[in-house]
Structures are given as C-alpha cells and as structure tokens.
Protein backbone atom coordinates (compact mmCIF):
# COMPACT_ATOMS: atom_id res chain seq x y z
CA UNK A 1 9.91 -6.92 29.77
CA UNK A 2 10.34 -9.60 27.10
CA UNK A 3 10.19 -8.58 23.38
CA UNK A 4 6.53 -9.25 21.56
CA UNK A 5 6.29 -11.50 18.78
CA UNK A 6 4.67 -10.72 15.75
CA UNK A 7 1.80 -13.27 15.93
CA UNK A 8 1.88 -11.56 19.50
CA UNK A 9 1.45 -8.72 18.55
CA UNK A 10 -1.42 -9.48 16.02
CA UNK A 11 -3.50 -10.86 18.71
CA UNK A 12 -2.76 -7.85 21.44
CA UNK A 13 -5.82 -6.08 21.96
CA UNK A 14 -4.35 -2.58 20.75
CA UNK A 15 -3.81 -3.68 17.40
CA UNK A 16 -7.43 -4.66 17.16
CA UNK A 17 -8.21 -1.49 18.09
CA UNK A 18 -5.94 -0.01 15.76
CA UNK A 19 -6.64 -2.51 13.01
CA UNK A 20 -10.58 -2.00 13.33
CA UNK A 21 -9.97 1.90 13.55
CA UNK A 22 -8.68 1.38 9.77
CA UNK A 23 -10.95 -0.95 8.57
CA UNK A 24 -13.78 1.75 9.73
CA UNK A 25 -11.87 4.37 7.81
CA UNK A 26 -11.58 2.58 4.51
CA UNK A 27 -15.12 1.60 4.75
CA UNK A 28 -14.59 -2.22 5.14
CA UNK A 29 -13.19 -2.15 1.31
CA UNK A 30 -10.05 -2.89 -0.12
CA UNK A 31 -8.35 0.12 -0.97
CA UNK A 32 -7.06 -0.85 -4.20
CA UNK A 33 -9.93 -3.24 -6.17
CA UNK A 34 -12.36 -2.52 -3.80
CA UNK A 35 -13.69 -5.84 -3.05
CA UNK A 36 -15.92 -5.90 0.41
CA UNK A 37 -16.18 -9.68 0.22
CA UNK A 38 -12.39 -11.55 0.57
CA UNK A 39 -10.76 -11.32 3.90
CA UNK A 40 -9.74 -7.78 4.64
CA UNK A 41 -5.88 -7.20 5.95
CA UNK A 42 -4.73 -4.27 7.84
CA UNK A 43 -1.32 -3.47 5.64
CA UNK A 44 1.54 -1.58 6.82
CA UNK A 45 3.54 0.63 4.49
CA UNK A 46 6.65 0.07 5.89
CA UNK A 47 8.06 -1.68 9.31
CA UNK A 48 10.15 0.48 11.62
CA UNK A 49 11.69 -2.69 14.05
CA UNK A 50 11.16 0.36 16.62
CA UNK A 51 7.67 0.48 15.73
CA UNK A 52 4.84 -2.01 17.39
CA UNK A 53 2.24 -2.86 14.67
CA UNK A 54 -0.17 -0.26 16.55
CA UNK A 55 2.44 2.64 16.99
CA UNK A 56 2.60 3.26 13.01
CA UNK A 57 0.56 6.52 12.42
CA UNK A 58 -2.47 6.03 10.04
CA UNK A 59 -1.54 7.49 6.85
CA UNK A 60 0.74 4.10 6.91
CA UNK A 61 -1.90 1.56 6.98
CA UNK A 62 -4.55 0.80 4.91
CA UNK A 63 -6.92 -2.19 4.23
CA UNK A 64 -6.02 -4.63 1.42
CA UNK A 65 -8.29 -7.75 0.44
CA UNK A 66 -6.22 -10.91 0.28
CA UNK A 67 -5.64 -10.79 -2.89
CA UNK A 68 -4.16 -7.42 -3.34
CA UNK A 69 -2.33 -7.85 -0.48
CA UNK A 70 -0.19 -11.28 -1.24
CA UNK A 71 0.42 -9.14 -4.57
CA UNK A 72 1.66 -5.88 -2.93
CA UNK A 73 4.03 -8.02 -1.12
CA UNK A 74 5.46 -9.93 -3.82
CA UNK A 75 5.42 -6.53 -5.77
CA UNK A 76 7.66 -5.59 -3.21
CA UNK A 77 10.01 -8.15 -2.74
CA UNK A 78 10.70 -8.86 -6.46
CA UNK A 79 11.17 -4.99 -6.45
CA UNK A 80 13.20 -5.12 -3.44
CA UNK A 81 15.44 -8.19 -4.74
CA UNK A 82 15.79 -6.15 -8.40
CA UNK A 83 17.28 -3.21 -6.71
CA UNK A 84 19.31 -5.32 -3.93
CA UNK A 85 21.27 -7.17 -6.59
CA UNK A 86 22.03 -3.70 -8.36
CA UNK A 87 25.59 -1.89 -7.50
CA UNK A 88 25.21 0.62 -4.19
CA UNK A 89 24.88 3.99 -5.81
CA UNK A 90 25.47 2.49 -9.51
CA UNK A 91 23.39 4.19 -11.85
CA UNK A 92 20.71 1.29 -12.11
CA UNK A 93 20.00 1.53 -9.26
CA UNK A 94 19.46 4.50 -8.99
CA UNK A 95 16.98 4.62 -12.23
CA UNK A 96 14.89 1.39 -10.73
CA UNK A 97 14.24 4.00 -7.40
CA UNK A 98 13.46 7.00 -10.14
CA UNK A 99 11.30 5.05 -12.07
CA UNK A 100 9.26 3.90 -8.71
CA UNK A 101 8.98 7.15 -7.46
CA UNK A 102 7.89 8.60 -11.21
CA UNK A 103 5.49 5.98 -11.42
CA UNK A 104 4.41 7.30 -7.78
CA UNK A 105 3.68 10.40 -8.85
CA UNK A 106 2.30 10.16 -12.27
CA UNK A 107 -0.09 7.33 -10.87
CA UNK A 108 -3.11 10.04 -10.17
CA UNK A 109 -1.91 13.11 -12.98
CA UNK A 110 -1.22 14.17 -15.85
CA UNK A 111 2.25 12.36 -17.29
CA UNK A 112 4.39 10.27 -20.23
CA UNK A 113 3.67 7.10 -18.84
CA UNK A 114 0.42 6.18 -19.82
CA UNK A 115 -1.02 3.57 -17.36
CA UNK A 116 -3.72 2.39 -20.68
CA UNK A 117 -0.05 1.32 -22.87
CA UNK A 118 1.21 -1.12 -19.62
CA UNK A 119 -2.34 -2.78 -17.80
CA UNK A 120 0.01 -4.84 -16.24
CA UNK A 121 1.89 -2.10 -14.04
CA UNK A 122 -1.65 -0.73 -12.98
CA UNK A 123 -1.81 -2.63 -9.56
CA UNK A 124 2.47 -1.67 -9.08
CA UNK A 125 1.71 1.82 -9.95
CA UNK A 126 -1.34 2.31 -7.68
CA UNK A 127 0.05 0.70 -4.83
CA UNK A 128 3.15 2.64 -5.03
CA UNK A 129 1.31 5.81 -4.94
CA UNK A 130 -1.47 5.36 -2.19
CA UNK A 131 0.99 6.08 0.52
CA UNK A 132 1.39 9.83 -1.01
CA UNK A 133 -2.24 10.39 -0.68
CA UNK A 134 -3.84 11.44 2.23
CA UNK A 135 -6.39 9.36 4.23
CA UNK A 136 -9.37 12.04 3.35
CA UNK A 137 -8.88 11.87 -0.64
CA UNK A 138 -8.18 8.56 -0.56
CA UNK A 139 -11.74 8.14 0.70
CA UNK A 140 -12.48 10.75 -2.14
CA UNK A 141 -11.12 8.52 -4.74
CA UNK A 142 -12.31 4.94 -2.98
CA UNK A 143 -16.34 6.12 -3.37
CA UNK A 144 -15.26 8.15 -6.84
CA UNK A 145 -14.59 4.67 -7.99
CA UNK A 146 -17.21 2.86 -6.40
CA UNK A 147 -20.02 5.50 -7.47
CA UNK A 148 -18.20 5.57 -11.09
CA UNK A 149 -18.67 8.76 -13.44
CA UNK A 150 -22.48 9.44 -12.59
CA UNK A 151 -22.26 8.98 -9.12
C-alpha cells in the first residue's frame, strides 16, 4: 500500500471527520484570538512521521484562525532555527528550552515574568502553553474570554 501524501491526506475523508470533530470542540473559534470569522485551521502540536494527520489524539490539535496560525508556525521555526544553531547540550541551549518551558508554565499563574512588561511575547507565550491545558478548561478559558469579567 503506497505511502499518503500530505495534501492526501488533507482531503481523506477521516481527517474531515477528525478535523470537524475539533472545530465542534473549540466552538468554531480560534483558540488563541478568538476570531469566528477568518478561515479556521485544524493545527497539530507536533508531527509524529508515524502518525497520519487523523491518528494524533485530541489534546494535540486545536483550531487556529489564519492568522494565528501562519504566526505559530513562524514562532516555531525561528524558535526551532535559534536553538538548532546552538551547541548540542551547550548551556544556551539548554536555557532557550528552559525559558520556553518557563514561559509554558507561567503563561496561566502566578510568576516573575510578567506577560503586561513584554506584549510582544503574549501570542509565543500562549501558544506555548495551550498544549499543557486540557481540552475541558481550555473551553473554560475560550468562553471566560469571550464572556469577559461579567460574564
């Protein structure tokens, strides 16, 4: 049985099914800005080449609007280029991983880093973290948001 392509892949009617399945669950909404009106993309947290796009479990996907998508991926390639051109196990590297992962967890609670000082990390620092939260609060904090403080 020959290997599917990507674009294969995209079209095959189990990713549709997989791919609605999420958009259902994030409530046709981006997950990061919210927007219900750009073109919504299924996104994958990571790709296992093991993996076909509807095998990843669902706590790795979650809806992006065009926008925020193009800039999670370039997020992650600069970041990935940054730390590729640092030393295997040198100490930068090894700080550019602990600052991601600090930034993961302080995204959402109490920390140093205050999120208000560096506006321009905001979209870095959520992304990085959504993947740590589970499907049912990030519903929780997706209508939190939309509903705002008197909702």
């Amino acid at each position: 049985m020959k290997k599917l392509t990507y674009y294969e892949m995209l079209k095959h009617p189990k990713w549709q099914k997989k791919r609605l399945e999420i958009l259902e669950r994030d409530e046709f909404r981006c997950s990061l800005c919210l927007d219900t009106d750009q073109t919504l993309h299924v996104h994958h947290e990571y790709y296992n080449n093991n993996l076909k796009l509807w095998e990843y479990p669902p706590h790795a996907l979650t809806t992006l609007c065009s926008n925020c998508h193009r800039e999670a991926h370039e997020l992650n390639n600069r970041f990935n280029e940054v730390v590729s051109r640092c030393p295997e196990g040198g100490m930068v590297k090894s700080l550019l991983i602990g600052i991601m992962i600090g930034m993961q967890e302080s995204a959402f609670g109490d920390s140093a880093f205050d999120i208000e000082d560096h506006p321009e990390a905001l979209g870095a620092v959520l992304y990085s973290n959504w993947y740590n939260i589970e499907p049912n609060e990030r519903r929780k904090l997706v209508a939190a948001r939309r509903d705002g403080p008197n909702g």
